[in-house]
C-alpha atoms as a PDB file:
ATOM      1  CA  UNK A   1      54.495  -7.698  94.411  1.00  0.00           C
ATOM      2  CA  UNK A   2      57.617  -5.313  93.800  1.00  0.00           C
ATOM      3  CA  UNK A   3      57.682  -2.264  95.349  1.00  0.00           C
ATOM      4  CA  UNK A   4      56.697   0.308  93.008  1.00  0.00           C
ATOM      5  CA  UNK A   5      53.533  -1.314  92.569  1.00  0.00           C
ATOM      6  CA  UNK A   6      52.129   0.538  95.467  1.00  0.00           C
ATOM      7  CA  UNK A   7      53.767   3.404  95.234  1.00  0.00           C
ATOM      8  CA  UNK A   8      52.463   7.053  96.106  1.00  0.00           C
ATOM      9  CA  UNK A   9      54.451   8.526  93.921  1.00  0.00           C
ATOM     10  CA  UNK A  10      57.229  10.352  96.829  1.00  0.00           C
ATOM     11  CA  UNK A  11      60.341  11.136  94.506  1.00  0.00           C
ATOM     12  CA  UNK A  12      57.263  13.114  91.827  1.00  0.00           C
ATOM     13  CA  UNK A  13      56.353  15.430  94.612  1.00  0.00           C
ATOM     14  CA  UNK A  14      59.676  16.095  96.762  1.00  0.00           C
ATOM     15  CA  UNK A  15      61.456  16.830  93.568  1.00  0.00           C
ATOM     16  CA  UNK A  16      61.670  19.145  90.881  1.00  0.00           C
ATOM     17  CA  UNK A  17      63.476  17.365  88.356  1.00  0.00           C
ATOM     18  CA  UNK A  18      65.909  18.839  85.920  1.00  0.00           C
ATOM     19  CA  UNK A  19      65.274  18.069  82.741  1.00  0.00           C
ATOM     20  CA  UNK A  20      67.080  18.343  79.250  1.00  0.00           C
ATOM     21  CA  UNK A  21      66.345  20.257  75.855  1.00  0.00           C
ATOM     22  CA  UNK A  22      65.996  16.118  74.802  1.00  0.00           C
ATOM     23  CA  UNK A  23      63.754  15.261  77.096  1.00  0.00           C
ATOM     24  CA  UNK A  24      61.287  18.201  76.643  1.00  0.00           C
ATOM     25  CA  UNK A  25      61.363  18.086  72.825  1.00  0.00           C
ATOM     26  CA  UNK A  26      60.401  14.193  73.062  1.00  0.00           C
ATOM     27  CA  UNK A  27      57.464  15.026  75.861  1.00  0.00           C
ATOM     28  CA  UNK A  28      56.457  17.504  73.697  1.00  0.00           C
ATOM     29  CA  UNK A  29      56.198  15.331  70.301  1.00  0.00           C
ATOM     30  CA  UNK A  30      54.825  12.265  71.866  1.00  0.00           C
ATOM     31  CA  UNK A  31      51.978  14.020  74.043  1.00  0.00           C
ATOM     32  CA  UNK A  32      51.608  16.782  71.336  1.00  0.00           C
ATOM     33  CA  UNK A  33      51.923  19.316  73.813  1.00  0.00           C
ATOM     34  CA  UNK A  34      53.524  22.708  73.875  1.00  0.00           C
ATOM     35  CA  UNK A  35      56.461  22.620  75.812  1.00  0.00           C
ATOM     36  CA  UNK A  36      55.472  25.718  77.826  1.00  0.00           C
ATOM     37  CA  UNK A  37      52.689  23.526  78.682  1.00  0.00           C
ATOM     38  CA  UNK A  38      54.656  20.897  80.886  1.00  0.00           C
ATOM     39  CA  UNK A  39      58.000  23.034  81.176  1.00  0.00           C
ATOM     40  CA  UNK A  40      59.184  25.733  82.730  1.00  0.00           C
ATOM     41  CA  UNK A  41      62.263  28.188  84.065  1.00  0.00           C
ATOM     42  CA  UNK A  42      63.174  27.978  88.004  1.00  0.00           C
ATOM     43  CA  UNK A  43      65.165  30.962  89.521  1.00  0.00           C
ATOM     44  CA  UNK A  44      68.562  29.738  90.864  1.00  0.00           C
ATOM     45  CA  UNK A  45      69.704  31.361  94.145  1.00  0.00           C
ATOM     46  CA  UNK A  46      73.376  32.080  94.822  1.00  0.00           C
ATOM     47  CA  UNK A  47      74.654  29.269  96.699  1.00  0.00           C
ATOM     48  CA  UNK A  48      72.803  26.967  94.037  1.00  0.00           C
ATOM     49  CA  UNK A  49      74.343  28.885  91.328  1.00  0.00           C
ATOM     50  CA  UNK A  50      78.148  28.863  93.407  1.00  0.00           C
ATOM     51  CA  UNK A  51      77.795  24.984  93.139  1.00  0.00           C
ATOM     52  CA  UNK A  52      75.945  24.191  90.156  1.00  0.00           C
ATOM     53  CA  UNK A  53      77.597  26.809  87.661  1.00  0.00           C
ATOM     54  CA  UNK A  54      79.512  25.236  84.849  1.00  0.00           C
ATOM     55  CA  UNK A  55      78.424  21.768  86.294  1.00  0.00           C
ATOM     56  CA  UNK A  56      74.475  21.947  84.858  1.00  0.00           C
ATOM     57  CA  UNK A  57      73.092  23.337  82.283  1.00  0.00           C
ATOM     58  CA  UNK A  58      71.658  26.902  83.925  1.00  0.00           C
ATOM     59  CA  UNK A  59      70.704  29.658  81.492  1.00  0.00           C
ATOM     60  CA  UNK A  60      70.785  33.479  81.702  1.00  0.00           C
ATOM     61  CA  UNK A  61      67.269  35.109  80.427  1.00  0.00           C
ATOM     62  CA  UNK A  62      67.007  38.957  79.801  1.00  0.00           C
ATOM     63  CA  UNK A  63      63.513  39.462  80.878  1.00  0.00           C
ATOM     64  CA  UNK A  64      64.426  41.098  84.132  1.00  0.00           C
ATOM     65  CA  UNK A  65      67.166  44.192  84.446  1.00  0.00           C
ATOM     66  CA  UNK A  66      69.023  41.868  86.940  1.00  0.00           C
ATOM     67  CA  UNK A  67      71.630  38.946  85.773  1.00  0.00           C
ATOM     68  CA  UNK A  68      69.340  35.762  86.678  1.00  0.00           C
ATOM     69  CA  UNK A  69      70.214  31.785  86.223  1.00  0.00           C
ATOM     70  CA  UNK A  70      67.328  29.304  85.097  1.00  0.00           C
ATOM     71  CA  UNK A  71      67.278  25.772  85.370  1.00  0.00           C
ATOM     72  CA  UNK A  72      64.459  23.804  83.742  1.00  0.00           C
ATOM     73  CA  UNK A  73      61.958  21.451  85.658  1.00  0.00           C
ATOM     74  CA  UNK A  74      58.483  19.896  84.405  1.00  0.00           C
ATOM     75  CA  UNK A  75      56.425  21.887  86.356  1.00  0.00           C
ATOM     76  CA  UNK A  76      54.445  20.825  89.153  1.00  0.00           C
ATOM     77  CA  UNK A  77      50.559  21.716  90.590  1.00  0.00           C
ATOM     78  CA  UNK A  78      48.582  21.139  93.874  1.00  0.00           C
ATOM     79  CA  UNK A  79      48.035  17.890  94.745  1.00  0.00           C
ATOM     80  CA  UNK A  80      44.251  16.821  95.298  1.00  0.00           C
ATOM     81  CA  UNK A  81      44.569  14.176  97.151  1.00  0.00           C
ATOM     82  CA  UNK A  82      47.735  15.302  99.809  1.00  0.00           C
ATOM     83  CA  UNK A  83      45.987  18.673 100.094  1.00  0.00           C
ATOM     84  CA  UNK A  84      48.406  21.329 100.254  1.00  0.00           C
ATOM     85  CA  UNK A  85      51.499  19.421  99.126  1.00  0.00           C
ATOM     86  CA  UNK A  86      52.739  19.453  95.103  1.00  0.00           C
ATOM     87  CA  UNK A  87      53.043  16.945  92.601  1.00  0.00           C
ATOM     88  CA  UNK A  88      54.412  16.676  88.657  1.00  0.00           C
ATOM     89  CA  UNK A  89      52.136  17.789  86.394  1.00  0.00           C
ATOM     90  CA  UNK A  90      52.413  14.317  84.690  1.00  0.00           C
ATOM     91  CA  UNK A  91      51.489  12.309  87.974  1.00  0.00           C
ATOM     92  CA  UNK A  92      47.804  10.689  87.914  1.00  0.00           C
ATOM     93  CA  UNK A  93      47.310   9.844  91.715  1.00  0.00           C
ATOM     94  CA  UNK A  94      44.323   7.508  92.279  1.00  0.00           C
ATOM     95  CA  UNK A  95      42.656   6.586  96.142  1.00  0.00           C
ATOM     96  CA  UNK A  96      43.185   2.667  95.669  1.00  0.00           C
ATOM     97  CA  UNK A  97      40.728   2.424  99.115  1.00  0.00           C
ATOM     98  CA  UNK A  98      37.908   4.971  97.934  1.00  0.00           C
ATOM     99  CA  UNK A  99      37.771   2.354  95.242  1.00  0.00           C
ATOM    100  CA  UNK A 100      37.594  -0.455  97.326  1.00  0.00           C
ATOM    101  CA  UNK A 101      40.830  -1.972  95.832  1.00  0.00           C
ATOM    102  CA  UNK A 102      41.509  -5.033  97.704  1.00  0.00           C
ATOM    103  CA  UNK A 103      45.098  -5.556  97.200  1.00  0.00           C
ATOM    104  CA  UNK A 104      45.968  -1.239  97.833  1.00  0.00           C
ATOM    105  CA  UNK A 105      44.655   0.711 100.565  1.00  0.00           C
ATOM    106  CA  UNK A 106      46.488   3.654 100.119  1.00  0.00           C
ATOM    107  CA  UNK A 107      47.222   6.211  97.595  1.00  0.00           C
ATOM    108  CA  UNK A 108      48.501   5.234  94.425  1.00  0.00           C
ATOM    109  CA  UNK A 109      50.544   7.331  91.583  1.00  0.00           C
ATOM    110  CA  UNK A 110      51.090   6.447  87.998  1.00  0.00           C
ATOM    111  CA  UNK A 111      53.164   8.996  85.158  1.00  0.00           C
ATOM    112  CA  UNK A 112      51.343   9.562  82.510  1.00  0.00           C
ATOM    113  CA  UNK A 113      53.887   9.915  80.338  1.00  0.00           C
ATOM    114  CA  UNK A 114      56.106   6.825  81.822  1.00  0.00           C
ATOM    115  CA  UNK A 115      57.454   5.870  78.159  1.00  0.00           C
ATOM    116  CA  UNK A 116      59.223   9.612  77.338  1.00  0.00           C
ATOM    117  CA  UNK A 117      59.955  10.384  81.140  1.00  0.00           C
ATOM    118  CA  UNK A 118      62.749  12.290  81.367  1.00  0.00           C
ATOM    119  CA  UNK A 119      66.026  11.016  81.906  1.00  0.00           C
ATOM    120  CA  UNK A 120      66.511  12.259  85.488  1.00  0.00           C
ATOM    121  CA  UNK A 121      63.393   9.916  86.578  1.00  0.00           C
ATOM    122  CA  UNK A 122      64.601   7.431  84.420  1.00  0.00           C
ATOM    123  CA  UNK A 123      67.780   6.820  85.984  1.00  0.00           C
ATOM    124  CA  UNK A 124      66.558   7.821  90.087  1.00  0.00           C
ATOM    125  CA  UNK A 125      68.123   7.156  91.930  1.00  0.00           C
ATOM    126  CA  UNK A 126      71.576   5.856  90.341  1.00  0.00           C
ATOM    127  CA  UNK A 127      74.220   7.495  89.198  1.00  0.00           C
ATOM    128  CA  UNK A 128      77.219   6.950  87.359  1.00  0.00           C
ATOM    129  CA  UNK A 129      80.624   6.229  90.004  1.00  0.00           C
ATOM    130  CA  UNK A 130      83.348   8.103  87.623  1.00  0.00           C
ATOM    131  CA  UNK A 131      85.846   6.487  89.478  1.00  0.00           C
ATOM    132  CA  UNK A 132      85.014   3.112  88.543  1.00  0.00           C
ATOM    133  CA  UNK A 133      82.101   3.588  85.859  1.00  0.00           C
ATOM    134  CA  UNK A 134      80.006   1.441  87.725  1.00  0.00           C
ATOM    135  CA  UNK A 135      76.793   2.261  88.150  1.00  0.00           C
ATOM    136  CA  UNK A 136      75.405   3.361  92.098  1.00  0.00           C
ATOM    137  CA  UNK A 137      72.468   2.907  93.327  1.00  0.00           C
ATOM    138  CA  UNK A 138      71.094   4.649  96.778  1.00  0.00           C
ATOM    139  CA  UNK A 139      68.064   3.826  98.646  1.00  0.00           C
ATOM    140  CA  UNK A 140      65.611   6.705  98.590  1.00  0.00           C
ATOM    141  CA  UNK A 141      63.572   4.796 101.303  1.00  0.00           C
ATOM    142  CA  UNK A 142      66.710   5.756 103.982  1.00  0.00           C
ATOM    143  CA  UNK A 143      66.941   9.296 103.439  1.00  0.00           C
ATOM    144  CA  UNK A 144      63.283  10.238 103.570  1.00  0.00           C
ATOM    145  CA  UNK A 145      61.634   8.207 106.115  1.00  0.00           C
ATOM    146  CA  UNK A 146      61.292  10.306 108.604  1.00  0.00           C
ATOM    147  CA  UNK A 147      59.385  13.671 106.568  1.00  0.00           C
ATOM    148  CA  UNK A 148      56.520  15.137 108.023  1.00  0.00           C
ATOM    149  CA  UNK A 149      54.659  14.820 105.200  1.00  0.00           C
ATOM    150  CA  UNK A 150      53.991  11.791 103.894  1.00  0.00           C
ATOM    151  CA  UNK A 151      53.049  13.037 100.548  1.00  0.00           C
ATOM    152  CA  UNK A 152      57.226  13.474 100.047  1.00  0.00           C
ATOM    153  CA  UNK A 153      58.401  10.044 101.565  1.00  0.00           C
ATOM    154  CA  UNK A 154      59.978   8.899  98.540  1.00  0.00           C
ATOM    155  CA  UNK A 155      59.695   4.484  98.770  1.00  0.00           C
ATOM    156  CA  UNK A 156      57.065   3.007 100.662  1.00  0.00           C
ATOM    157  CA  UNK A 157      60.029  -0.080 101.800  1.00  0.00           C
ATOM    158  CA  UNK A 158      63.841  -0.164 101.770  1.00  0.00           C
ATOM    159  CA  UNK A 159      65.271  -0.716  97.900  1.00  0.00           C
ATOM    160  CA  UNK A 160      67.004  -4.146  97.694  1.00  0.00           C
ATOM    161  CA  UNK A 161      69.309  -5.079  94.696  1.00  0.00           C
ATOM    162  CA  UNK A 162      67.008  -7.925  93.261  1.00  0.00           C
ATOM    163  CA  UNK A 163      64.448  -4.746  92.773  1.00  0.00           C
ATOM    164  CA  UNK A 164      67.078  -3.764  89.597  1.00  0.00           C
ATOM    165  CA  UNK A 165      68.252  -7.438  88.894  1.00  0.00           C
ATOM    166  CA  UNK A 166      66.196  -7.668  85.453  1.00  0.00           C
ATOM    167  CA  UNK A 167      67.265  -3.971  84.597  1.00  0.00           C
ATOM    168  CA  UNK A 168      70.657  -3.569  84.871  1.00  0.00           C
ATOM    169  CA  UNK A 169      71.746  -3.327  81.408  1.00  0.00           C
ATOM    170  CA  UNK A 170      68.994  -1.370  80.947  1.00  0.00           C
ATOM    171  CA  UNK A 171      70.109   1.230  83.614  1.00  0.00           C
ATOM    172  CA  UNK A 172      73.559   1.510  82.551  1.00  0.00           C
ATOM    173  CA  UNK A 173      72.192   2.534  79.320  1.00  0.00           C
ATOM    174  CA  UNK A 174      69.902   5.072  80.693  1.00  0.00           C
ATOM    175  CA  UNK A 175      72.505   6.305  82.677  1.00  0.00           C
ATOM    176  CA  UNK A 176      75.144   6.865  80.019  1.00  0.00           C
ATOM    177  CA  UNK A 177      72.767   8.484  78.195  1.00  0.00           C
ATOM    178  CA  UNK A 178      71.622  10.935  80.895  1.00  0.00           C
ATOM    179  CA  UNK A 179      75.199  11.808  80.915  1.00  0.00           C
ATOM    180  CA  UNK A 180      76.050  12.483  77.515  1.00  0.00           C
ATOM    181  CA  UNK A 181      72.478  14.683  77.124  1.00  0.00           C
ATOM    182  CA  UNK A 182      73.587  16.292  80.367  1.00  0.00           C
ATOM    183  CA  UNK A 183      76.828  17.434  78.468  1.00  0.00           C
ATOM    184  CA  UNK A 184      75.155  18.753  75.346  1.00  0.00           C
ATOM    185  CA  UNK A 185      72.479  20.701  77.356  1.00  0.00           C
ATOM    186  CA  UNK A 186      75.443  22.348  79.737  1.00  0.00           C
ATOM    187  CA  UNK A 187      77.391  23.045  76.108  1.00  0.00           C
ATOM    188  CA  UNK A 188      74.100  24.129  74.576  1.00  0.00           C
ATOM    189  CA  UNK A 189      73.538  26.320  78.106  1.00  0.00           C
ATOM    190  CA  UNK A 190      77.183  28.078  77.235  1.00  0.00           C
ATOM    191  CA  UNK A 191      76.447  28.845  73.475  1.00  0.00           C
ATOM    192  CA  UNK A 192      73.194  30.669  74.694  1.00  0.00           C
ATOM    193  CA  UNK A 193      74.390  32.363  77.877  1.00  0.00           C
ATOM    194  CA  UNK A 194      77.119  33.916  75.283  1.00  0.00           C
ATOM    195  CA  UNK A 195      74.752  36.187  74.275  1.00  0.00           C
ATOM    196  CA  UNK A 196      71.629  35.930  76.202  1.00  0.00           C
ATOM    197  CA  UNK A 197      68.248  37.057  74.958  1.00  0.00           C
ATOM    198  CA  UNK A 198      64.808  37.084  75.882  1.00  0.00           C
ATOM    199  CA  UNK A 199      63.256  33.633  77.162  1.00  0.00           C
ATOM    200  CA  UNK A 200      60.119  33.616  74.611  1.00  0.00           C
ATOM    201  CA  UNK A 201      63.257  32.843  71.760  1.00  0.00           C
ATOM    202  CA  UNK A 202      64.959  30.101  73.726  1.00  0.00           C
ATOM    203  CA  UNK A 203      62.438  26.867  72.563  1.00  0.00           C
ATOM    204  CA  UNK A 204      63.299  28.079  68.887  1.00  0.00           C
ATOM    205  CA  UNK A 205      67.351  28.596  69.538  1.00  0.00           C
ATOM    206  CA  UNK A 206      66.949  24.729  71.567  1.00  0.00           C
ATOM    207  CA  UNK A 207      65.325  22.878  68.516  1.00  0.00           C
ATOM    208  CA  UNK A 208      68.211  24.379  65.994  1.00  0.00           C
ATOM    209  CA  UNK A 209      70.410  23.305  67.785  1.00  0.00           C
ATOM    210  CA  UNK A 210      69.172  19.804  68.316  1.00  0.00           C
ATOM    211  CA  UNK A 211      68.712  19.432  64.624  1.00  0.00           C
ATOM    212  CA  UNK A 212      72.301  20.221  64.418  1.00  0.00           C
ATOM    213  CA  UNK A 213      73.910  18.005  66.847  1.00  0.00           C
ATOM    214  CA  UNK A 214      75.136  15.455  64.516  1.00  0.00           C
ATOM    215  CA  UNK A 215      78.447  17.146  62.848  1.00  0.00           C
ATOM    216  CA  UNK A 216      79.458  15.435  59.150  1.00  0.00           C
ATOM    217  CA  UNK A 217      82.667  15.109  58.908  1.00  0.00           C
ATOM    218  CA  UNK A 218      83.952  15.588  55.179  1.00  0.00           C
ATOM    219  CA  UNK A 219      87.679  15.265  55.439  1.00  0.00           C
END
């Protein structure tokens, strides 16, 4: 049985994943959902924004007086059953035990949207080395094991390498291209902040400019 199998779903309710223009326009045409729907616009503070400025994509909206950062998340809601904790909208969490499972006898979570997930849950919890363009791969399972909460305990066992021996290729892939969307959404992030405007016109500037990522070249 591999280890996601019984999985409560940890790294969907500690987190609130960044996500890219790419990733909510797919969501959004694959579900058939508004993207206000599933998205939505965190407030940076300052010693985010100190670190994180001209790193990730964060984006200036004029509805306030005040000079505020975003950065966009899938947006999250109470969890039913770890009362008082949060999960991704997108998580379906299911009490394998009040259904008299006999091979689960805990809680189990399953993304509803698992085929257009964004690319940060895609490639978690690797990253790309840039030393050595290999990619790195921590164990979640190490850094969370002792939370108070179990609801946010991210791996229900410690992360071995055969776990990711039949997707390698696969998560080099993934991870190349959560870099190179990570780049366009930072550029994209520049163009806007440039001359920043209300937040109810950003969806419409995003999808113009994803239409028009692909320069022809005529000379």
């Amino acid at each position: 049985m591999r280890i996601c199998d019984s999985c409560h779903g940890g790294c969907c309710r500690k987190y609130n994943p960044d996500i890219t223009g790419i990733d909510m326009l797919k969501i959004a045409q694959s579900m058939k959902l508004d993207i206000n729907f599933f998205a939505t616009a965190i407030p940076v503070d300052d010693e985010y924004l100190r670190l994180a400025l001209g790193k990730k994509p964060l984006f200036i909206f004029t509805d306030s007086k005040k000079e505020q950062y975003y950065r966009f998340s899938l947006k999250m809601e109470e969890s039913i059953l770890f009362p008082g904790t949060y999960k991704c909208i997108f998580i379906n969490e299911t009490d394998a035990k009040g259904l008299g499972s006999k091979l689960y006898d805990n809680i189990i979570s399953r993304c509803s949207i698992y085929h257009v997930r964004p690319l940060t849950c895609k490639t978690f919890p690797a990253q790309i080395n840039p030393q050595t363009g290999q990619a790195v791969i921590f164990d979640p399972y190490k850094i969370s094991s002792e939370e108070d909460n179990p609801a946010y305990r991210l791996c229900p066992g410690p992360v071995k390498m055969e776990d990711y021996k039949e997707f390698q290729e696969q998560m080099v892939k993934d991870l190349v291209a959560y870099d190179y969307e990570m780049l366009f959404f930072l550029k994209l992030a520049e163009k806007w902040n440039k001359n920043p405007d209300l937040s109810d016109y950003f969806i419409d500037f995003m999808e113009k400019e994803y239409k028009n990522r692909v320069e022809h070249i005529t000379e």
